[in-house]
Protein backbone atom coordinates (compact mmCIF):
# COMPACT_ATOMS: atom_id res chain seq x y z
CA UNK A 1 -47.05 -2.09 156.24
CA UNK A 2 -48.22 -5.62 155.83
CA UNK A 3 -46.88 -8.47 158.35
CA UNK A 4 -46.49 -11.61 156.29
CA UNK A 5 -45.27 -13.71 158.71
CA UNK A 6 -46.65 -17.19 158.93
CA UNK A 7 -47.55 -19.69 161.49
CA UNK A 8 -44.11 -21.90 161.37
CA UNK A 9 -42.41 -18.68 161.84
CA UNK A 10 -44.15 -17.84 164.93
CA UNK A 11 -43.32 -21.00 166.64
CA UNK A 12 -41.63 -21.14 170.11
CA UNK A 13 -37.81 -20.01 169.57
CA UNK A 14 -34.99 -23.20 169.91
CA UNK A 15 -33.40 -22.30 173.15
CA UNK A 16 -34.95 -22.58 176.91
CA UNK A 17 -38.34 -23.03 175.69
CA UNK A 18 -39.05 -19.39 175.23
CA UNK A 19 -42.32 -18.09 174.16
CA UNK A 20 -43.04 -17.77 170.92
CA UNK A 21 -42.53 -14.13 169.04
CA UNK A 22 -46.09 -11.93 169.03
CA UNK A 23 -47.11 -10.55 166.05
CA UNK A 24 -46.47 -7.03 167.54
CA UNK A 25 -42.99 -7.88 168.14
CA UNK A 26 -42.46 -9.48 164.75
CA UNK A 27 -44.29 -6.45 163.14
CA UNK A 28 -41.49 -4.38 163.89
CA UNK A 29 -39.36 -6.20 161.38
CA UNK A 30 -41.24 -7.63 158.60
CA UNK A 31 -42.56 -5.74 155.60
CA UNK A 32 -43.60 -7.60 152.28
CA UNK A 33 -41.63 -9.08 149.66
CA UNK A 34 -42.52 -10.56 146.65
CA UNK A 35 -39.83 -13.41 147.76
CA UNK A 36 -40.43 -13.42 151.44
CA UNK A 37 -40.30 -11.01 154.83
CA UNK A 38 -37.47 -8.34 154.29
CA UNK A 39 -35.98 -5.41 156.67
CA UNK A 40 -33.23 -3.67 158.10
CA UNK A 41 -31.80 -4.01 161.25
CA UNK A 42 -29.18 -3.05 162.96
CA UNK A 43 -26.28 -3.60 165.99
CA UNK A 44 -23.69 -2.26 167.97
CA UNK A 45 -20.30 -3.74 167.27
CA UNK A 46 -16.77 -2.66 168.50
CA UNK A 47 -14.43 -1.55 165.84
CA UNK A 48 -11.10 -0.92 165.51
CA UNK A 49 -9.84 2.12 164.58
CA UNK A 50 -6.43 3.08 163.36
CA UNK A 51 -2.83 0.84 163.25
CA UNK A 52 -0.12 0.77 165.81
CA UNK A 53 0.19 2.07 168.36
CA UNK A 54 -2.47 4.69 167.88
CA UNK A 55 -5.14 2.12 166.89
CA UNK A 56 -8.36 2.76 169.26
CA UNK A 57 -11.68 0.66 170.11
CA UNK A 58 -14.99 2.30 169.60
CA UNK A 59 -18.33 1.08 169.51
CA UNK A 60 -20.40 1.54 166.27
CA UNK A 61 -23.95 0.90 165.07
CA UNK A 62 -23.87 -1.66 161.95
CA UNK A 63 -26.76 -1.46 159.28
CA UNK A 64 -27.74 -5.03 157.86
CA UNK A 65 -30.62 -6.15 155.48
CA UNK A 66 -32.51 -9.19 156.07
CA UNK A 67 -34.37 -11.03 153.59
CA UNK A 68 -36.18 -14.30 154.34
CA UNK A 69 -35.05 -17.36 152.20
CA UNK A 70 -37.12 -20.13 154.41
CA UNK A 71 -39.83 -20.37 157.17
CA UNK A 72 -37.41 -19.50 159.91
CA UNK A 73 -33.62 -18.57 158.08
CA UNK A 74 -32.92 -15.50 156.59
CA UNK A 75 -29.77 -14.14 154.72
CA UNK A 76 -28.36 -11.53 156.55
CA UNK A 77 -25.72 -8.79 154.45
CA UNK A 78 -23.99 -5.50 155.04
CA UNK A 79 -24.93 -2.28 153.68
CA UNK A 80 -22.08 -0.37 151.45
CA UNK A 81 -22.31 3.17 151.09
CA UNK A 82 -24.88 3.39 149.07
CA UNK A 83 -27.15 1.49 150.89
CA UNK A 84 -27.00 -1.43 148.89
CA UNK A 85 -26.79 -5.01 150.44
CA UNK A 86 -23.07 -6.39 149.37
CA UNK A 87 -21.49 -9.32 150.23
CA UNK A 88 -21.68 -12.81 150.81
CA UNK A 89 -24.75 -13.48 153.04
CA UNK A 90 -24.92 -15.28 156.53
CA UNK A 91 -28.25 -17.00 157.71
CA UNK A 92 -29.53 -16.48 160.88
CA UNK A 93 -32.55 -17.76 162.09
CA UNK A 94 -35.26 -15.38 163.19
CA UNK A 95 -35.09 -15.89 166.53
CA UNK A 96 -31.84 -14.43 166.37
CA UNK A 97 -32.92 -11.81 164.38
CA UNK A 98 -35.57 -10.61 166.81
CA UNK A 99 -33.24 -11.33 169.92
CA UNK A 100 -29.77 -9.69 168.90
CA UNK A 101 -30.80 -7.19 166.41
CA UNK A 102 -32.52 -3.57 166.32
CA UNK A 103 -35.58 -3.27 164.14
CA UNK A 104 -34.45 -0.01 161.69
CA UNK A 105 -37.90 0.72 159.90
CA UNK A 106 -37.52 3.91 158.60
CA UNK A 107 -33.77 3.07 157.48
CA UNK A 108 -35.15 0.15 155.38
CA UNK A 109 -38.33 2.53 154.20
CA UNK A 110 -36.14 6.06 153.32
CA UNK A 111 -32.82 4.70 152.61
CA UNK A 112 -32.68 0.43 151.47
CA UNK A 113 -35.77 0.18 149.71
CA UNK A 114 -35.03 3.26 147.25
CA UNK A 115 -31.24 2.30 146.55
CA UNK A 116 -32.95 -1.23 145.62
CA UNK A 117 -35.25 0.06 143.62
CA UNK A 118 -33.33 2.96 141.67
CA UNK A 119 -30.48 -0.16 141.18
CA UNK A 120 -33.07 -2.50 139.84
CA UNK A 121 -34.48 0.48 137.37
CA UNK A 122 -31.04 1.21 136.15
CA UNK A 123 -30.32 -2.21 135.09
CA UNK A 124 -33.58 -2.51 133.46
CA UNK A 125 -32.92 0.68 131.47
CA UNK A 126 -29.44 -0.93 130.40
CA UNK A 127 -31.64 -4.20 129.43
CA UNK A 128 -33.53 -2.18 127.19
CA UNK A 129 -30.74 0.29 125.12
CA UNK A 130 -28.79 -3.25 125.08
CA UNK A 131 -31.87 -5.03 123.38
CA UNK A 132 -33.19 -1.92 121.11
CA UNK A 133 -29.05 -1.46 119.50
CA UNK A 134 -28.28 1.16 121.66
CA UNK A 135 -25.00 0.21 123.12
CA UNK A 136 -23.49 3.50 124.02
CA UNK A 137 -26.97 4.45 126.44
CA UNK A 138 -26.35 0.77 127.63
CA UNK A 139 -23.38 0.80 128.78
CA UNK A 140 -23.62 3.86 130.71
CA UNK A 141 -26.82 2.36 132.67
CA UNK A 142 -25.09 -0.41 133.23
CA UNK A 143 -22.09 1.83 135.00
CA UNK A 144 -24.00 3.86 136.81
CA UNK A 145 -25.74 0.82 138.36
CA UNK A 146 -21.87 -0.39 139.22
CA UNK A 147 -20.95 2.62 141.10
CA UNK A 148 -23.71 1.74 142.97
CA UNK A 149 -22.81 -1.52 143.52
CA UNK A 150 -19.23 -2.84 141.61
CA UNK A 151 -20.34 -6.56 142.25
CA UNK A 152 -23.89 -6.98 140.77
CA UNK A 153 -23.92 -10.01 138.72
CA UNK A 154 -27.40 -8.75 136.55
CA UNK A 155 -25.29 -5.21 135.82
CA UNK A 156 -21.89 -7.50 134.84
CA UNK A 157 -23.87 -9.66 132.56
CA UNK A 158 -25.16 -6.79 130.72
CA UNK A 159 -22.04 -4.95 130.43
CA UNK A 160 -20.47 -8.07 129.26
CA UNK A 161 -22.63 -8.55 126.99
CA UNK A 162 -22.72 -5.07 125.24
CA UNK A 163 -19.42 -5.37 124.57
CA UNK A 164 -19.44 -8.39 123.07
CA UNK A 165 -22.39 -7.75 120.74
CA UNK A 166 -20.90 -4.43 119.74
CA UNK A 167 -17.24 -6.15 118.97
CA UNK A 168 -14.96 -4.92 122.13
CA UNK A 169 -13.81 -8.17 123.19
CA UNK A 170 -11.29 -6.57 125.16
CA UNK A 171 -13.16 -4.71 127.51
CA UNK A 172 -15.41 -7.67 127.70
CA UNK A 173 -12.93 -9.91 129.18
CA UNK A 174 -12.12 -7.53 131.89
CA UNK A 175 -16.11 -8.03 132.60
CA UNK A 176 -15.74 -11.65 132.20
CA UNK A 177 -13.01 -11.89 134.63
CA UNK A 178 -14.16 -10.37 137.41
CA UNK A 179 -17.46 -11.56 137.07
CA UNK A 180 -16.89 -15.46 137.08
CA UNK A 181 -15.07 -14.44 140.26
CA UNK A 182 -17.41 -13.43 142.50
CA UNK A 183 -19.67 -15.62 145.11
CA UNK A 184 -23.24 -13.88 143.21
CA UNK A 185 -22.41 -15.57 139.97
CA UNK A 186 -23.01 -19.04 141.34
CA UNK A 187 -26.87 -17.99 142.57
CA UNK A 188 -29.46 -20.00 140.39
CA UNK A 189 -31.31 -16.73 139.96
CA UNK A 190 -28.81 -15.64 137.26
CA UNK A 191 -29.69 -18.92 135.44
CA UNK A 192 -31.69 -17.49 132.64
CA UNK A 193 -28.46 -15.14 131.57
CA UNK A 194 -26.09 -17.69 131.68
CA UNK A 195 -26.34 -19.18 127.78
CA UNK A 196 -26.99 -16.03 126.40
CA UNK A 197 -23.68 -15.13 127.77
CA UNK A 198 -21.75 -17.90 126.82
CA UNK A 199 -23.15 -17.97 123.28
CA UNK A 200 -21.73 -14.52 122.80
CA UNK A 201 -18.95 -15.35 123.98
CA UNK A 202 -19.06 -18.24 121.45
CA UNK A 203 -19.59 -15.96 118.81
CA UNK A 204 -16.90 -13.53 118.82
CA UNK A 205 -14.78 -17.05 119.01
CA UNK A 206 -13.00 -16.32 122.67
CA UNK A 207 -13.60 -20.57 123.17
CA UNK A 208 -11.20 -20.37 126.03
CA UNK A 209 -13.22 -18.03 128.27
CA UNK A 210 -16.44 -19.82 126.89
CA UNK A 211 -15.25 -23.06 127.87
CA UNK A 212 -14.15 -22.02 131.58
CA UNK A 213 -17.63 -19.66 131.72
CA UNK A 214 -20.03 -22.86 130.99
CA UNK A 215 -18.08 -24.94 132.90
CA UNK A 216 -18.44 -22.80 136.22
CA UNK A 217 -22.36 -22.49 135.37
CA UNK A 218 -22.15 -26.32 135.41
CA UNK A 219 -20.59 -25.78 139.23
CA UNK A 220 -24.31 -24.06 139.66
CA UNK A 221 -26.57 -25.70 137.49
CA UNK A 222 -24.92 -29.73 136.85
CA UNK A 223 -28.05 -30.99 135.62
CA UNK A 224 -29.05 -28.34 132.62
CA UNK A 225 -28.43 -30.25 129.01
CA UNK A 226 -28.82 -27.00 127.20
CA UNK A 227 -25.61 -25.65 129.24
CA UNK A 228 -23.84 -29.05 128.38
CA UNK A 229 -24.99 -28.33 124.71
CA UNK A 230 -23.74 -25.05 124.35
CA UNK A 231 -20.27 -26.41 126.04
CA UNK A 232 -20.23 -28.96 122.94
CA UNK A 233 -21.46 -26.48 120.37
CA UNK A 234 -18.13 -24.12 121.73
CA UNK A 235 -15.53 -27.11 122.05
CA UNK A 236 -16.48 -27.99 118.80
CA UNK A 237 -16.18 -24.45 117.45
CA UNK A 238 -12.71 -24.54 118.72
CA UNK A 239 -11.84 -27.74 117.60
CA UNK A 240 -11.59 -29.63 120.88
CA UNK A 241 -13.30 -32.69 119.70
CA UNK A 242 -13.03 -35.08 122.87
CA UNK A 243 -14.29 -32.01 124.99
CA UNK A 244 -17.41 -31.64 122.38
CA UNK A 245 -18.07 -35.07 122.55
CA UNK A 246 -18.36 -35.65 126.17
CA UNK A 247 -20.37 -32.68 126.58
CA UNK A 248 -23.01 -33.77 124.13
CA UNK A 249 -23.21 -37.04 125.41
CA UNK A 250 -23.98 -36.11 129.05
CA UNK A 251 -26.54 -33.55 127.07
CA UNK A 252 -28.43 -36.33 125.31
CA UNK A 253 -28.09 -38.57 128.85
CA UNK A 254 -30.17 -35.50 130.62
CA UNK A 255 -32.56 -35.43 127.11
CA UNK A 256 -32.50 -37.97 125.02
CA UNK A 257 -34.93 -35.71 122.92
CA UNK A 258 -32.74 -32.90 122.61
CA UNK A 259 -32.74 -32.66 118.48
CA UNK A 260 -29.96 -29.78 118.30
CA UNK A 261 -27.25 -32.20 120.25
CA UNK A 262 -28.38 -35.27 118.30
CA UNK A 263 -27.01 -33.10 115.04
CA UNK A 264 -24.20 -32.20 116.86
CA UNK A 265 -23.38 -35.42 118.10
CA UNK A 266 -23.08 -36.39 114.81
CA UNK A 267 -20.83 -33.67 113.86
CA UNK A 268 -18.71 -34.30 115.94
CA UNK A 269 -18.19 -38.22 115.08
CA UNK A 270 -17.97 -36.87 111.23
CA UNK A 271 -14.71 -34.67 112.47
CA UNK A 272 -13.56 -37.61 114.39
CA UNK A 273 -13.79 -39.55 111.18
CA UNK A 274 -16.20 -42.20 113.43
């Protein structure tokens, strides 16, 4: 199991001048990532038990996953029951990692690392029935990787977008809804899905739900033109001029070059009779 730590990592902890962490000591959490370090750890927490009267206090031994996301911070989740990180992360710093937590090796080996990798496998097979016209095999990848976990963003997008390539807006907005809710859609990872998204949603005409989808990737990502394009192209569509206009203009202030706004600029004076 390779230790990837590197030197700023090792340096002495914050508080009381304490010696910095061995590479023994560290080895005991760290195994490679393509992204960074990444384990499991756990730590013994009390827990309540019960309501009323009969509620109870016991002490219980929490399961987290660690990934790092700089030289000495790392996001810190809970497990759910399928021993899949959930939630919104909290960053600790690896001192406190190493100095509050329990190194859990073989929990991360036999049970983390599998669920993570038979999650990421399912979604990929959904990516690929959605892409070869095989919606039905699609969508049930793409559940099965929700019953493993009901909040990951890649495995929304793709449902969402099966059903709107395949005409079942319906269900699609169910997708839609619960997907612009949740803290994971605003992480710049999911970048790369976000216009194909919102041009499908463009294209079965539901303008409203494009309109509110591109404007929360804009929350993310306030600086991409071809988001503020696609915003246009949509308002447009609908027949919200002012909207379309203000979003192509901010497009051609990010890229002045960007040809496809430039003809839709002018569109849009055309219907304003401009």
């Amino acid at each position: 199991m390779e230790n990837i730590c590197s030197a700023p990592q090792l340096r002495e902890a914050e508080a009381g001048g304490q010696e910095a962490y061995t590479l023994e000591q560290l080895s005991q959490y760290c195994t490679a990532a393509d992204l960074g370090l990444e384990c499991a750890c756990s730590k013994r927490q009390e827990i309540k038990i019960g309501t009323g009267t009969t509620s109870r206090k016991e002490e219980s031994t929490v399961y987290y996953y660690a990934r790092q996301v700089d030289d000495d911070v790392l996001a810190l989740q809970t497990l759910n029951d399928h021993w899949l990180p959930v939630g919104k992360p909290q960053e600790i710093t690896l001192a406190e990692l190493v100095t509050q937590y329990q190194p859990e090796v073989d929990v991360f080996l036999k049970k983390i690392r599998p669920a993570m990798v038979e999650l990421r496998k399912t979604i990929a097979r959904g990516d690929r029935h959605r892409k070869n016209g095989q919606p039905y095999s699609a969508e049930l990848e793409y559940n099965r990787a929700l019953a493993m976990d009901e909040d990951n963003v890649r495995a929304l997008f793709g449902l969402g977008l099966t059903y709107l390539q395949y005409g079942q807006p319906e269900k699609a907005q169910t997708v839609f809804e619960h997907l612009v809710s949740l803290d994971g859609f605003m992480d710049p990872a999911h970048k790369h899905l976000f216009n194909e998204f919102g041009i499908a949603l463009r294209k079965q005409k539901l303008y409203d739900e494009a309109e509110r989808y591109y404007t929360r990737a804009l929350e993310i990502c306030p600086d991409d033109e071809n988001l503020y394009f696609n915003l246009g192209r949509a308002m447009y569509e609908a027949g919200k001029l002012e909207h379309a206009a203000n979003a192509v203009r901010i497009c051609l202030s990010l890229n002045p070059r960007h040809q496809e706004a430039a003809k839709l600029a002018r569109a849009v004076a055309r219907a304003q009779g401009t």
